[in-house]
Protein backbone atom coordinates (compact mmCIF):
# COMPACT_ATOMS: atom_id res chain seq x y z
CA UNK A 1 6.70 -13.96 -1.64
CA UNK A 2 9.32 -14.25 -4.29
CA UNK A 3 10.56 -11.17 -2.56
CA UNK A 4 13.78 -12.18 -3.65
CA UNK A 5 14.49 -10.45 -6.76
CA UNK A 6 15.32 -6.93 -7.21
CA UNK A 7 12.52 -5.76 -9.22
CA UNK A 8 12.86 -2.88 -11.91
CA UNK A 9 9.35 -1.66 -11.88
CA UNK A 10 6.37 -2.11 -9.84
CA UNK A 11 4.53 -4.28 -12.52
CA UNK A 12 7.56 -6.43 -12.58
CA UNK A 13 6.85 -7.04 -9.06
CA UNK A 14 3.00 -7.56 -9.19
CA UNK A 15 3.97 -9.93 -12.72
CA UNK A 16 6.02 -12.09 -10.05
CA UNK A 17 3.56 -13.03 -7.49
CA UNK A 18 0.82 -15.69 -7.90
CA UNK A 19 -2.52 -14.39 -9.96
CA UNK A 20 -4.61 -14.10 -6.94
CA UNK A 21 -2.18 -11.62 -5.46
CA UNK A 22 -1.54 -9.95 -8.74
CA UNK A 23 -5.36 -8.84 -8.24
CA UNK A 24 -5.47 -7.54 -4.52
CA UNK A 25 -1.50 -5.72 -5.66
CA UNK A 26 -3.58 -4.15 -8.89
CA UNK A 27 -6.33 -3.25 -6.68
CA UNK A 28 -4.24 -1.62 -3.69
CA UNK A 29 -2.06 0.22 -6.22
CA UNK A 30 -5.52 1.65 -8.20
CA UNK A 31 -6.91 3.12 -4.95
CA UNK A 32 -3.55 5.01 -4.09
CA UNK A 33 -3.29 6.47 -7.70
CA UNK A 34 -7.25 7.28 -7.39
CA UNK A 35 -6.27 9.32 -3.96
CA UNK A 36 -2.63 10.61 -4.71
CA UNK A 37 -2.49 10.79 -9.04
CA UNK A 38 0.83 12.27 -8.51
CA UNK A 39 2.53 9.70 -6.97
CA UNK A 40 5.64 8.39 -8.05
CA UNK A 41 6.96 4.66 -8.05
CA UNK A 42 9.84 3.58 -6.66
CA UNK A 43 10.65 0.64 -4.04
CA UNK A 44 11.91 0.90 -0.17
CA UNK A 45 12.65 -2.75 1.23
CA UNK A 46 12.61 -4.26 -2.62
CA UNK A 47 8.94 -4.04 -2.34
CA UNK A 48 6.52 -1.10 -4.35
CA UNK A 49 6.48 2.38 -2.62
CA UNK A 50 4.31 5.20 -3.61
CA UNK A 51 6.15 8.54 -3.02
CA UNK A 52 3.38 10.90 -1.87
CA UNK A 53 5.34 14.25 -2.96
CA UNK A 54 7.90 14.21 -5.24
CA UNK A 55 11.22 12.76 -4.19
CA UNK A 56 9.12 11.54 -1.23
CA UNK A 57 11.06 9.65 1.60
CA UNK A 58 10.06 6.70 3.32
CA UNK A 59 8.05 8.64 5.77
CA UNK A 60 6.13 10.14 2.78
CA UNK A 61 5.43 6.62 1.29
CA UNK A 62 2.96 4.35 1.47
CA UNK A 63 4.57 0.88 0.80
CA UNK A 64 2.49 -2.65 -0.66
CA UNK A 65 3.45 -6.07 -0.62
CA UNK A 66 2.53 -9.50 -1.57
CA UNK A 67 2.07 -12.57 0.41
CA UNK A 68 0.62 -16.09 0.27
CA UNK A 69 -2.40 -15.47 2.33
CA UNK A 70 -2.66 -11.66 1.97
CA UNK A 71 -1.26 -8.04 0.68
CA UNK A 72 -0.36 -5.90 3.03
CA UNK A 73 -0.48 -2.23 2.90
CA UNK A 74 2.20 0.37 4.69
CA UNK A 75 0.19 3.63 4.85
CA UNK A 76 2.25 5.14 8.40
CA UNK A 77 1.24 4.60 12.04
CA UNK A 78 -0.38 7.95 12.42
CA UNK A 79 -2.94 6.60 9.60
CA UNK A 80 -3.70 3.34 10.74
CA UNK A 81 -4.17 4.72 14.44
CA UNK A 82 -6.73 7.31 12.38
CA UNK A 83 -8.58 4.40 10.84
CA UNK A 84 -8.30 2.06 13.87
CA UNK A 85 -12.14 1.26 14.15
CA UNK A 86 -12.78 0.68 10.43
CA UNK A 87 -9.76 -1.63 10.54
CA UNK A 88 -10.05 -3.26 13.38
CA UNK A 89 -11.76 -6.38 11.28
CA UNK A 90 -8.04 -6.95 9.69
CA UNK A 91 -5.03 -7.97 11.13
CA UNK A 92 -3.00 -4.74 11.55
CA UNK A 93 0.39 -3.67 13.04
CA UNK A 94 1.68 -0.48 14.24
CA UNK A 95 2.08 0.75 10.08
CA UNK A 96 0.55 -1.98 8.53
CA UNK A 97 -2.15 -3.79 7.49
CA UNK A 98 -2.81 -7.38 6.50
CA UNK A 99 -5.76 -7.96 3.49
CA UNK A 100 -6.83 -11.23 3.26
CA UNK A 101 -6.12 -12.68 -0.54
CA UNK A 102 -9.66 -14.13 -0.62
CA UNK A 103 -11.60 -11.10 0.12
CA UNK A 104 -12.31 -8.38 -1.45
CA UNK A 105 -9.93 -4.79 -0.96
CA UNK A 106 -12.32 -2.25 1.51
CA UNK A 107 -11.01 0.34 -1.89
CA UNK A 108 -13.24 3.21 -0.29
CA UNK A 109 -11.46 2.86 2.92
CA UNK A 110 -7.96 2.50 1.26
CA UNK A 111 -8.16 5.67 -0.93
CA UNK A 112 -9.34 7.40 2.24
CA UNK A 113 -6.40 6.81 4.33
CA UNK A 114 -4.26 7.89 1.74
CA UNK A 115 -5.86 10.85 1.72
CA UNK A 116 -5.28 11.53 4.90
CA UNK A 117 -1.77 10.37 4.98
CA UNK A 118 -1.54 13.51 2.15
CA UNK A 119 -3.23 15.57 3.99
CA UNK A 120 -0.59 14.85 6.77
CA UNK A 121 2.12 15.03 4.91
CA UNK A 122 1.51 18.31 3.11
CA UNK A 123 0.19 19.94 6.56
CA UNK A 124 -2.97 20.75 5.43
């Protein structure tokens, strides 16, 4: 989207897009503060990153991004493999997945993968 810009904070990104992506960006980042409280906010490809342990790099992330049609969430490959069956009603890629702008976020499902993306990432 206006991807453009070098954002300072993840609200100034959200603030940027159109309102009906400003929702589904709101929404995605609730459910990953809901699972992980702890995670910090940075960016990783000028888009919003949530660092899943502190100082987190980008394979302890989970990334979100805004589009025209959709939002698309960056939770790892080993998570969407994980959650392949509940997603398979989205268009997904090997780490990502595409939500559609006019439907509602699956928030149950999202909070659960990042809990398991913790889980994997702190070895439990």
């Amino acid at each position: 989207m206006a991807g453009s810009n070098d954002y300072h904070s993840i609200d100034d990104y959200i603030q940027d897009q159109p309102k009906a992506v400003q929702i589904r960006l709101a929404e995605l980042r609730a459910c990953i503060l809901e699972a992980a409280p702890d995670a910090g906010e940075a960016f990783n490809y000028n888009i919003p990153a949530f660092t899943l342990v502190e100082g987190g790099k980008r394979e302890q992330q989970i990334m979100i991004a805004g589009y025209p049609k959709h939002v698309g969430l960056y939770p790892h490959p080993t998570t969407m493999e994980y959650f392949a069956e509940e997603l398979s009603g989205y268009k997904t890629g090997k780490g990502s997945v595409q939500f559609p702008i006019d439907q509602p976020i699956p928030k149950n499902l999202v909070v659960r993968m990042v809990k398991y993306r913790l889980k994997l990432i702190r070895g439990e």
